[in-house]
C-alpha atoms as a PDB file:
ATOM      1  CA  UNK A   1     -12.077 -12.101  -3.160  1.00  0.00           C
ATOM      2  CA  UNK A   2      -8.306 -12.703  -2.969  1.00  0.00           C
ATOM      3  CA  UNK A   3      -7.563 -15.113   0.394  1.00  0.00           C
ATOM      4  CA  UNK A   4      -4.912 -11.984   1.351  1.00  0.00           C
ATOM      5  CA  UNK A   5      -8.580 -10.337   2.251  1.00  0.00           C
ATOM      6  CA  UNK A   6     -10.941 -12.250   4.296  1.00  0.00           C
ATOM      7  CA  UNK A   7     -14.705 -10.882   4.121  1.00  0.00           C
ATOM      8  CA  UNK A   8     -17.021 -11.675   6.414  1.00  0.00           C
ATOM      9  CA  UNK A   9     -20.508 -10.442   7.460  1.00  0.00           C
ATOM     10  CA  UNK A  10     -22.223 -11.090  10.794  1.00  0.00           C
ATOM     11  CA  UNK A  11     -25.149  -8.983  12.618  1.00  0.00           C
ATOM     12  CA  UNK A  12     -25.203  -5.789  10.215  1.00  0.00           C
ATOM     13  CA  UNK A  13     -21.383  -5.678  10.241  1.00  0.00           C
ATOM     14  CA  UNK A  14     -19.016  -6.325   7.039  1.00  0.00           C
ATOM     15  CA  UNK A  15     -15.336  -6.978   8.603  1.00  0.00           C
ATOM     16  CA  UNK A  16     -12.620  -6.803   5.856  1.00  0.00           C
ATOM     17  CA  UNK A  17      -9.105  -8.163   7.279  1.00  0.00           C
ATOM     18  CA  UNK A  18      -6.618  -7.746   5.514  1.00  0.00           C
ATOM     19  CA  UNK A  19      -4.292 -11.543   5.931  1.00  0.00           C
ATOM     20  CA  UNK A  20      -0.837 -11.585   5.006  1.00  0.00           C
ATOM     21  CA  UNK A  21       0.831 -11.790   8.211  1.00  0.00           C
ATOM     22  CA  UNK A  22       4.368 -12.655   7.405  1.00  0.00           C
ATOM     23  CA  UNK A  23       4.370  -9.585   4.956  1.00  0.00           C
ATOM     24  CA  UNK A  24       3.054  -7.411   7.873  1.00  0.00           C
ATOM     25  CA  UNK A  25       0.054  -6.827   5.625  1.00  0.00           C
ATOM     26  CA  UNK A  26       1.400  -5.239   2.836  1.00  0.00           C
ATOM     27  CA  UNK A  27      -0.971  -4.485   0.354  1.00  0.00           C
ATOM     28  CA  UNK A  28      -0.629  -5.659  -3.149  1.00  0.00           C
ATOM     29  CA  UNK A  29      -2.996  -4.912  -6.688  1.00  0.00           C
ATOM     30  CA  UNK A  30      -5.366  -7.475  -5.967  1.00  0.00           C
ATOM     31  CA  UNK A  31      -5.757  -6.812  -2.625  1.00  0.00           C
ATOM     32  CA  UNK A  32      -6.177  -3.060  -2.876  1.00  0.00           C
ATOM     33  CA  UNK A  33      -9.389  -4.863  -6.044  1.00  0.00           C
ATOM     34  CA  UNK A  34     -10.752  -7.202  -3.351  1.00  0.00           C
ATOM     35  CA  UNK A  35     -11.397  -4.210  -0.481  1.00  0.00           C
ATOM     36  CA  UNK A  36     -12.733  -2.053  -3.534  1.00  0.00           C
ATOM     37  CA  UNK A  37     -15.008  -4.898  -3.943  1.00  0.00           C
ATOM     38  CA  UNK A  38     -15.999  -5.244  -0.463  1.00  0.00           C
ATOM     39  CA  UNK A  39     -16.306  -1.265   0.546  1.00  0.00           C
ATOM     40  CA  UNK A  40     -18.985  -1.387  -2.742  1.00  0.00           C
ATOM     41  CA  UNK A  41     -20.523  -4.266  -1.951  1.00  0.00           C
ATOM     42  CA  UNK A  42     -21.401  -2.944   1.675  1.00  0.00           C
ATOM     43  CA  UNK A  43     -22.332  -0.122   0.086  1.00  0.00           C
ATOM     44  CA  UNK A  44     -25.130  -1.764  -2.178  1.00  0.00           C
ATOM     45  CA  UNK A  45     -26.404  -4.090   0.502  1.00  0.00           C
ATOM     46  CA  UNK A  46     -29.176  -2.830   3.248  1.00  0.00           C
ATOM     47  CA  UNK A  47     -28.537  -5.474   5.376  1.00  0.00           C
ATOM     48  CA  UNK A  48     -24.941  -4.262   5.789  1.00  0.00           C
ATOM     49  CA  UNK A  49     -24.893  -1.101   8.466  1.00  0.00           C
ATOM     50  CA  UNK A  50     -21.279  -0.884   9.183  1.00  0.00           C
ATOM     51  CA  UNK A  51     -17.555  -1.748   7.964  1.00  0.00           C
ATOM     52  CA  UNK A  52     -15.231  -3.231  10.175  1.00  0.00           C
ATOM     53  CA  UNK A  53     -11.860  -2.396   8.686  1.00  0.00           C
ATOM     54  CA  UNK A  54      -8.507  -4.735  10.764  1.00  0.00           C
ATOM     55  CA  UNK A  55      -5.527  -6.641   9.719  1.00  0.00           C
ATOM     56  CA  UNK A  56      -3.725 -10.429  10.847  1.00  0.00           C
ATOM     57  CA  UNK A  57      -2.339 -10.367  14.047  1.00  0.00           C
ATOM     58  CA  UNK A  58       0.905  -8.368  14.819  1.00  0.00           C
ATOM     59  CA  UNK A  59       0.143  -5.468  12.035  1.00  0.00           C
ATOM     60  CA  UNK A  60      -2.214  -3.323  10.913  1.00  0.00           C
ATOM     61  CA  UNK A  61      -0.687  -3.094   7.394  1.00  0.00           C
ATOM     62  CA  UNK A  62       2.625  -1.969   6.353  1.00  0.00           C
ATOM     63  CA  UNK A  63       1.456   0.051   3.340  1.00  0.00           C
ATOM     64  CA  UNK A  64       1.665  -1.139  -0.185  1.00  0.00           C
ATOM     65  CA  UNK A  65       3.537  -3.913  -1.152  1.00  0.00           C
ATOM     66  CA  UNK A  66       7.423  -2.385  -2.285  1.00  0.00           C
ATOM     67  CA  UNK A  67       6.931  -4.908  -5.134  1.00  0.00           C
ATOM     68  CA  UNK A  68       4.312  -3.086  -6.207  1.00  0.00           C
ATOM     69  CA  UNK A  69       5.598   0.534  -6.040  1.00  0.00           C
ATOM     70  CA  UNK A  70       8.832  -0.963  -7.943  1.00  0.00           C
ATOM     71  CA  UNK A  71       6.557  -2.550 -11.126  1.00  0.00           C
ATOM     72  CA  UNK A  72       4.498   0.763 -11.232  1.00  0.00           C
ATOM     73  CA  UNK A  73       7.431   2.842 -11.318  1.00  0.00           C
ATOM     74  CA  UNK A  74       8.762   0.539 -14.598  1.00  0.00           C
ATOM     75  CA  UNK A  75       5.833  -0.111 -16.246  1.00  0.00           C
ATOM     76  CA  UNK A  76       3.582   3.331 -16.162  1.00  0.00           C
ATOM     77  CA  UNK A  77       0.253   1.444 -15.063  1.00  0.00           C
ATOM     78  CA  UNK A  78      -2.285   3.128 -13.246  1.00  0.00           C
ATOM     79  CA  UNK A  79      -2.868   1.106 -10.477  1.00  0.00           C
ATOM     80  CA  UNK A  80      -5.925   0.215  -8.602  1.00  0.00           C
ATOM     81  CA  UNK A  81      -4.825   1.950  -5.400  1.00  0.00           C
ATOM     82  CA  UNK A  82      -6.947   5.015  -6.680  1.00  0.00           C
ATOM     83  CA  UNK A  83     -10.159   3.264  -6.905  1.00  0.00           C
ATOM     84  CA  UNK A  84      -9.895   1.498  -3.011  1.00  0.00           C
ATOM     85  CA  UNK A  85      -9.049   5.184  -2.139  1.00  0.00           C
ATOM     86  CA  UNK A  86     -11.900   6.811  -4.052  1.00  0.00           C
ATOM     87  CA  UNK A  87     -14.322   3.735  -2.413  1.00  0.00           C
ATOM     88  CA  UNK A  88     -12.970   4.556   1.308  1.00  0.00           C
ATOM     89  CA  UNK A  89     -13.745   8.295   0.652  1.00  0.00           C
ATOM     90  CA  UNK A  90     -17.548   7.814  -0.575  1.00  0.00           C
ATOM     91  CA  UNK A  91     -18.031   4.603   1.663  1.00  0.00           C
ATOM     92  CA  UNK A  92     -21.966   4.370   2.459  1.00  0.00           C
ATOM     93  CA  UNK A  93     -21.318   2.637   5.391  1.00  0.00           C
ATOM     94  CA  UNK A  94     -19.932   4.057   8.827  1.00  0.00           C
ATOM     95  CA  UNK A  95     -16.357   2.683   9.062  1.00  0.00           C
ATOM     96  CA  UNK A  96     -14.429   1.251  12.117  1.00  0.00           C
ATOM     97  CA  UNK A  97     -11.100   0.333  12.028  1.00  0.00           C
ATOM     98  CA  UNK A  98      -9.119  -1.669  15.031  1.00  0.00           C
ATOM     99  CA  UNK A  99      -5.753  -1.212  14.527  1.00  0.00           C
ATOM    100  CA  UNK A 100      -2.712  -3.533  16.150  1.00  0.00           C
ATOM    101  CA  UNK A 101       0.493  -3.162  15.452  1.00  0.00           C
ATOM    102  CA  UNK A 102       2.133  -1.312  12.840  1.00  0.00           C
ATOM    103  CA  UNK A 103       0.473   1.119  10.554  1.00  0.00           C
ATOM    104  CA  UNK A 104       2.565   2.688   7.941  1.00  0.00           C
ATOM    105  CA  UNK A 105       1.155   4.692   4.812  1.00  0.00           C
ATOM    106  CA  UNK A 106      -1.751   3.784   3.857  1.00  0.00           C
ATOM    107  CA  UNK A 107      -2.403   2.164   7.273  1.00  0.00           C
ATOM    108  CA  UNK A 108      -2.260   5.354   8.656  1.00  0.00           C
ATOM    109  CA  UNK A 109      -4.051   7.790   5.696  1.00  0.00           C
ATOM    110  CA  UNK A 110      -6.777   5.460   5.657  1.00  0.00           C
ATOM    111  CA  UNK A 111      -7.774   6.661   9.199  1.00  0.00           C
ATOM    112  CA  UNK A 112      -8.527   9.615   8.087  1.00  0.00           C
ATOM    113  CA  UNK A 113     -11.397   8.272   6.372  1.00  0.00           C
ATOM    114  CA  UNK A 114     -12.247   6.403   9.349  1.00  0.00           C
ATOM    115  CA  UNK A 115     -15.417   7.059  11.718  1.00  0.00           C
ATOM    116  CA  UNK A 116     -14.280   5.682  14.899  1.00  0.00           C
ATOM    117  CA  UNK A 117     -10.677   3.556  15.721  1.00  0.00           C
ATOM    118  CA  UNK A 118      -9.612   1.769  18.172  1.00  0.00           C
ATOM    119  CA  UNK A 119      -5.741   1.068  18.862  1.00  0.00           C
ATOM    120  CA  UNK A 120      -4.024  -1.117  20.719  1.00  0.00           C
ATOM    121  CA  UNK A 121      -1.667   0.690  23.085  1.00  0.00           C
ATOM    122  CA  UNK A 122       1.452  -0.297  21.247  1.00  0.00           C
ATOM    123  CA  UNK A 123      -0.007   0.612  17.284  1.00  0.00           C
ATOM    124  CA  UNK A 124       2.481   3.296  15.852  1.00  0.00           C
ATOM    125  CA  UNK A 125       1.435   5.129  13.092  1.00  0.00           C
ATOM    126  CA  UNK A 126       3.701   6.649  10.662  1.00  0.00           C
ATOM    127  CA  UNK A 127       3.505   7.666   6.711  1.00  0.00           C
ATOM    128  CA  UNK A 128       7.354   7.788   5.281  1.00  0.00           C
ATOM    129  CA  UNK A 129       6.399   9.229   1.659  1.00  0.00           C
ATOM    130  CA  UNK A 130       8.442  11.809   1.624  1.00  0.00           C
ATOM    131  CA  UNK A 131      11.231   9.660   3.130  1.00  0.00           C
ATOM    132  CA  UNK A 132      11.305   7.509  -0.362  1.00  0.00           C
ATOM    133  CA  UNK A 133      10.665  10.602  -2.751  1.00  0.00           C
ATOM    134  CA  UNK A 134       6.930  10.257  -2.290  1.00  0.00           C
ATOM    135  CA  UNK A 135       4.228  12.356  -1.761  1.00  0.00           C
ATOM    136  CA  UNK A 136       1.180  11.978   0.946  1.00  0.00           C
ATOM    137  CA  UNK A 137      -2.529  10.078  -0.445  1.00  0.00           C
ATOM    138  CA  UNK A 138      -5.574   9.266   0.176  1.00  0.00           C
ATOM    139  CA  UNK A 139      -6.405  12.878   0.306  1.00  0.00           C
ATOM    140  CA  UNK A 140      -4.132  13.128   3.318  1.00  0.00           C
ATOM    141  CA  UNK A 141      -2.915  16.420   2.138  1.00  0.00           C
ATOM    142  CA  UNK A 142      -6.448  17.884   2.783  1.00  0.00           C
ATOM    143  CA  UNK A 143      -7.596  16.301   5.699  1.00  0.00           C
ATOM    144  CA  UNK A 144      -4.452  15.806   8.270  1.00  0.00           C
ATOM    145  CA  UNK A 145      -4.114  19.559   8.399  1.00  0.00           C
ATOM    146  CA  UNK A 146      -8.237  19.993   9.039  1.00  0.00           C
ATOM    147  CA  UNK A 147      -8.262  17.244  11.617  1.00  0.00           C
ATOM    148  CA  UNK A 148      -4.620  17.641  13.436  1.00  0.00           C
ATOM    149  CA  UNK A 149      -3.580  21.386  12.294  1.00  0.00           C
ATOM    150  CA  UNK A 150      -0.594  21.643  10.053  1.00  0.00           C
ATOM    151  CA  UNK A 151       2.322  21.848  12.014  1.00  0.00           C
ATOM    152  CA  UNK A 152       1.353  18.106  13.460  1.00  0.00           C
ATOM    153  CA  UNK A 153       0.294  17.231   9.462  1.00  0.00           C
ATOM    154  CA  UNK A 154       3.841  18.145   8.336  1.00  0.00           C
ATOM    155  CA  UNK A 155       5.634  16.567  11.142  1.00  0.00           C
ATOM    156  CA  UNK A 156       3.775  13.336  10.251  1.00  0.00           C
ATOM    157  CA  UNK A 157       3.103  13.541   6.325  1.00  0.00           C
ATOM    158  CA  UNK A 158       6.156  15.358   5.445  1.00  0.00           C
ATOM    159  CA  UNK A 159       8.915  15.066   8.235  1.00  0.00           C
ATOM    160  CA  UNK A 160       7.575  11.390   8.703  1.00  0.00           C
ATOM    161  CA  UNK A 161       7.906  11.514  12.408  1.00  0.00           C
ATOM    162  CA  UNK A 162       5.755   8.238  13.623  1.00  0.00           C
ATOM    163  CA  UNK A 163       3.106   8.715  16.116  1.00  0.00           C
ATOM    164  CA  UNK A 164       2.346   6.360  19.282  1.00  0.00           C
ATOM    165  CA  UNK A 165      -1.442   5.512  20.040  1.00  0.00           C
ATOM    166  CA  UNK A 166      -1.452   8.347  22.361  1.00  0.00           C
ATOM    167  CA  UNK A 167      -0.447  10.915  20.386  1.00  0.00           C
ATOM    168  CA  UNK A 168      -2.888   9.534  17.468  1.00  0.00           C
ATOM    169  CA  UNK A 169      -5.581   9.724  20.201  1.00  0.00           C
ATOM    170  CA  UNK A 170      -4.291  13.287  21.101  1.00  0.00           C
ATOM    171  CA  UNK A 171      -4.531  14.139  16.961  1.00  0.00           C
ATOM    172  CA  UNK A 172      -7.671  13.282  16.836  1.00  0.00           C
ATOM    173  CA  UNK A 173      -7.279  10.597  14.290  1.00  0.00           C
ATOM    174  CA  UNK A 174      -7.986   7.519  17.221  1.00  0.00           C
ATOM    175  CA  UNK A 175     -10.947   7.208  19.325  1.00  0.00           C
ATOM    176  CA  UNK A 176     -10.067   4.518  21.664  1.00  0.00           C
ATOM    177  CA  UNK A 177      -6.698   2.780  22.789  1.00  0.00           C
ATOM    178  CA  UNK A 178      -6.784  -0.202  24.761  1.00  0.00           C
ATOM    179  CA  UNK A 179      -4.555  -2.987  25.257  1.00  0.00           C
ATOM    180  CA  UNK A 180      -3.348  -5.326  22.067  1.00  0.00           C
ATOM    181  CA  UNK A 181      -5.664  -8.244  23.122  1.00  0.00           C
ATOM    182  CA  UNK A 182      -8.872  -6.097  23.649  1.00  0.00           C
ATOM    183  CA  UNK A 183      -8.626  -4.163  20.218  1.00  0.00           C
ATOM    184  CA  UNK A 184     -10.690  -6.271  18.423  1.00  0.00           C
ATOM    185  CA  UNK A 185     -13.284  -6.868  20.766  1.00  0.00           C
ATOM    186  CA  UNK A 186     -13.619  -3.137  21.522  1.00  0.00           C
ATOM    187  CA  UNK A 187     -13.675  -2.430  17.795  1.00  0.00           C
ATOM    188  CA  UNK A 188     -16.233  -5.129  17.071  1.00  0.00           C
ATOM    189  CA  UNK A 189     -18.428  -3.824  20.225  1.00  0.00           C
ATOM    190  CA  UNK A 190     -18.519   0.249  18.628  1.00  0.00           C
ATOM    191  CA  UNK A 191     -19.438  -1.508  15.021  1.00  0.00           C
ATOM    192  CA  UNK A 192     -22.624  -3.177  16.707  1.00  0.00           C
ATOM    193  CA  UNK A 193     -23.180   0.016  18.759  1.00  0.00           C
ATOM    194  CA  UNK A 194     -23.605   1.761  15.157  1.00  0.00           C
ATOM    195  CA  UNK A 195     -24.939  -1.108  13.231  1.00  0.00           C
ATOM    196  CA  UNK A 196     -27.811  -0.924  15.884  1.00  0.00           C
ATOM    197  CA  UNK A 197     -28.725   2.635  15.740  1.00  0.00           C
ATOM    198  CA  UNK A 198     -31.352   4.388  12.436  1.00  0.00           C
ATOM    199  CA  UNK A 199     -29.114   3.745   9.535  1.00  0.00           C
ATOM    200  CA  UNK A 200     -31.354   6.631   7.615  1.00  0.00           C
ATOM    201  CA  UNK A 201     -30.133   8.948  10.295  1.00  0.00           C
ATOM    202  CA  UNK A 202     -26.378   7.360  10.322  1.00  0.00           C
ATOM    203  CA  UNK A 203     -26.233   8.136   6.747  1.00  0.00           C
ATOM    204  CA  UNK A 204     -27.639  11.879   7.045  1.00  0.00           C
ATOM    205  CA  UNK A 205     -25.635  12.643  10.053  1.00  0.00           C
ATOM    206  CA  UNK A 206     -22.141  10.847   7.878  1.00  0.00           C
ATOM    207  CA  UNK A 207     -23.537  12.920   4.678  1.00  0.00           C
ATOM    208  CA  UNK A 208     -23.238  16.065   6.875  1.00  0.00           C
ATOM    209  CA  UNK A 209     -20.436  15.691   9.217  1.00  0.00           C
ATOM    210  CA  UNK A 210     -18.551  14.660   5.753  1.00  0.00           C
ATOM    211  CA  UNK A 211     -19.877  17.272   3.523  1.00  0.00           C
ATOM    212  CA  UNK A 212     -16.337  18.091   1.669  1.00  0.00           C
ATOM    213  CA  UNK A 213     -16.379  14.347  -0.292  1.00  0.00           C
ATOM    214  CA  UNK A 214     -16.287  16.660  -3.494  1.00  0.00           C
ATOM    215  CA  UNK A 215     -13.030  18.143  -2.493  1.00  0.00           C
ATOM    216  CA  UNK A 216     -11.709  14.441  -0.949  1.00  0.00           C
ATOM    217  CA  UNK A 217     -12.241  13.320  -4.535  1.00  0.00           C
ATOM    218  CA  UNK A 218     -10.690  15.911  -6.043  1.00  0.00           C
ATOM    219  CA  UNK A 219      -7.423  15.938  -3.839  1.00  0.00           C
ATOM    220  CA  UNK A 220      -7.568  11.756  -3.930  1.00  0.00           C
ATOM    221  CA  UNK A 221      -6.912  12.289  -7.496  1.00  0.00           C
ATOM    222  CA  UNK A 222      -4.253  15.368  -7.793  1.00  0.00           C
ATOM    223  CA  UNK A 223      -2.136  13.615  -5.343  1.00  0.00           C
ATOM    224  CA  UNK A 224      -2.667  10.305  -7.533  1.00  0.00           C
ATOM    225  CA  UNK A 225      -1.354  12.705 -10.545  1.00  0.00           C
ATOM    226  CA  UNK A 226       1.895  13.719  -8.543  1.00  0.00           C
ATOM    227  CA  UNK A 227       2.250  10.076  -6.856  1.00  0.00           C
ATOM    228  CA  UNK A 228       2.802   8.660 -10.289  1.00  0.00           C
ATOM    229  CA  UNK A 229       5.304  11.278 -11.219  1.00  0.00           C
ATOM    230  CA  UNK A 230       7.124  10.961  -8.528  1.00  0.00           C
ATOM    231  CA  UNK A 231       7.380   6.923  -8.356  1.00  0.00           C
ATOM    232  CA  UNK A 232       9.594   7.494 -12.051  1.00  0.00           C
ATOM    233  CA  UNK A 233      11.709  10.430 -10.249  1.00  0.00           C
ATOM    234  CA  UNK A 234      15.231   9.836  -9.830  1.00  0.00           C
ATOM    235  CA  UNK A 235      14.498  10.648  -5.955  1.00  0.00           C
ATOM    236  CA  UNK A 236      12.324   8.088  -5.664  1.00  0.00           C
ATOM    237  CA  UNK A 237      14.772   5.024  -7.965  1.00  0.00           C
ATOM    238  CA  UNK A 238      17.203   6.174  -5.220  1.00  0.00           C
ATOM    239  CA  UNK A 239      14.976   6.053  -2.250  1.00  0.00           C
ATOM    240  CA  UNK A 240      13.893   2.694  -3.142  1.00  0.00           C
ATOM    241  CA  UNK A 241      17.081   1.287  -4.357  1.00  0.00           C
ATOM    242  CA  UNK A 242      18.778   2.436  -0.524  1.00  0.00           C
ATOM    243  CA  UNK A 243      15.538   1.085   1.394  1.00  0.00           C
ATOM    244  CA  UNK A 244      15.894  -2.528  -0.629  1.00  0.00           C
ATOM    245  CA  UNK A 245      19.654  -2.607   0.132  1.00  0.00           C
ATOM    246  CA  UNK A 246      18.905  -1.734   3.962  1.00  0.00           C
ATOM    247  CA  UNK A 247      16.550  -5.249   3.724  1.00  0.00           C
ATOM    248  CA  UNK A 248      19.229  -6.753   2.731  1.00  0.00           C
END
């Protein structure tokens, strides 16, 4: 596993932070490889009953690395973003995330695939894709409209208007917001609550309460189709040339 993800596993639960704190846990390649690695591995392993999905302290993530976007967009390679999103769509394993902090892109699609999150009270959530010539992932584009209707999906995924952990709560796509320094504890608490109950009839219940994973799959990949088009648009070269000069 790359250090930049930290897995651990303790009474039933497999908790995959995600540790690179001064980069507000952007994700690069190898980290998007090493929580593939760890969303299978829980998968394969009976003693493992849930995921436990959190970040360093001060952020959630801040979506992919710009590095990243920028060598993808130059050199044509399919990245390994697609598998991590196609292993967080089939995970086996009930998944709880406790988010702090920012959550931006992927930090915020990837609750979507989430079965119970806790927030800290300050966590803002917010997907700017369309903001830097983008398009939505992670199957967002089929699930934010089922789960939060699609004037609140295109006001988040489109317009890329952030939302507080209130208004995620009001969504539908947070369970539980407490304050910063209880997230984690609250978090861990709801992954032993699940780890504890019939994991035969956890995984029958998931199978059925997620029985569109076919169609997940299948929009996971269209969007990765159009993602990679757009990246070498001349929208995007500009988004991403005014966003680095901004840093600046």
């Amino acid at each position: 596993m790359s250090d930049l993800v930290v897995v651990t596993d303790a009474d039933g639960i497999r908790t995959i932070r995600m540790n690179r704190p001064e980069k507000k846990n952007a994700l690069t390649q190898p980290m998007y490889a090493a929580m593939t690695a760890a969303l299978d591995g829980a998968g394969k392993s009976d003693a493992i009953r849930c995921v436990l999905i959190a970040g360093a302290p001060g952020a959630f993530s801040a979506g992919s690395d710009i590095g990243d976007f920028q060598k993808r967009a130059e050199t044509g390679l399919e990245p390994v973003t697609v598998d991590f999103l196609h292993a967080l769509a089939a995970s086996r394993k009930p998944l709880v995330a406790a988010v702090n902090g920012l959550a931006v892109g992927i930090g915020t699609t990837m609750m979507f695939h989430c079965d119970h999150v806790v927030a800290a009270a300050g966590a803002v959530f917010s997907t700017p894709f369309v903001k830097l010539g983008l398009i939505p992932e992670a199957a967002s584009s089929l699930l934010a409209p089922l789960l939060m209707g699609p004037a609140r999906a295109f006001s988040l995924l489109v317009m890329g208007r952030p939302l507080s952990a209130e208004e995620a709560k009001a969504a539908g796509i947070v369970n539980t917001v407490v304050e910063a320094e209880k997230v984690e504890t609250v978090a861990l608490e709801a992954a032993r609550e699940i780890a504890l109950l019939p994991p035969g009839a956890v995984a029958l219940s998931r199978q059925l309460l997620r029985g569109h994973l076919d169609a997940v799959a299948g929009r996971v990949d269209t969007e990765a189709m159009h993602f990679k088009e757009r990246l070498r648009s001349e929208e995007a070269r500009a988004a991403f040339a005014a966003f680095l000069t901004r840093k600046k």
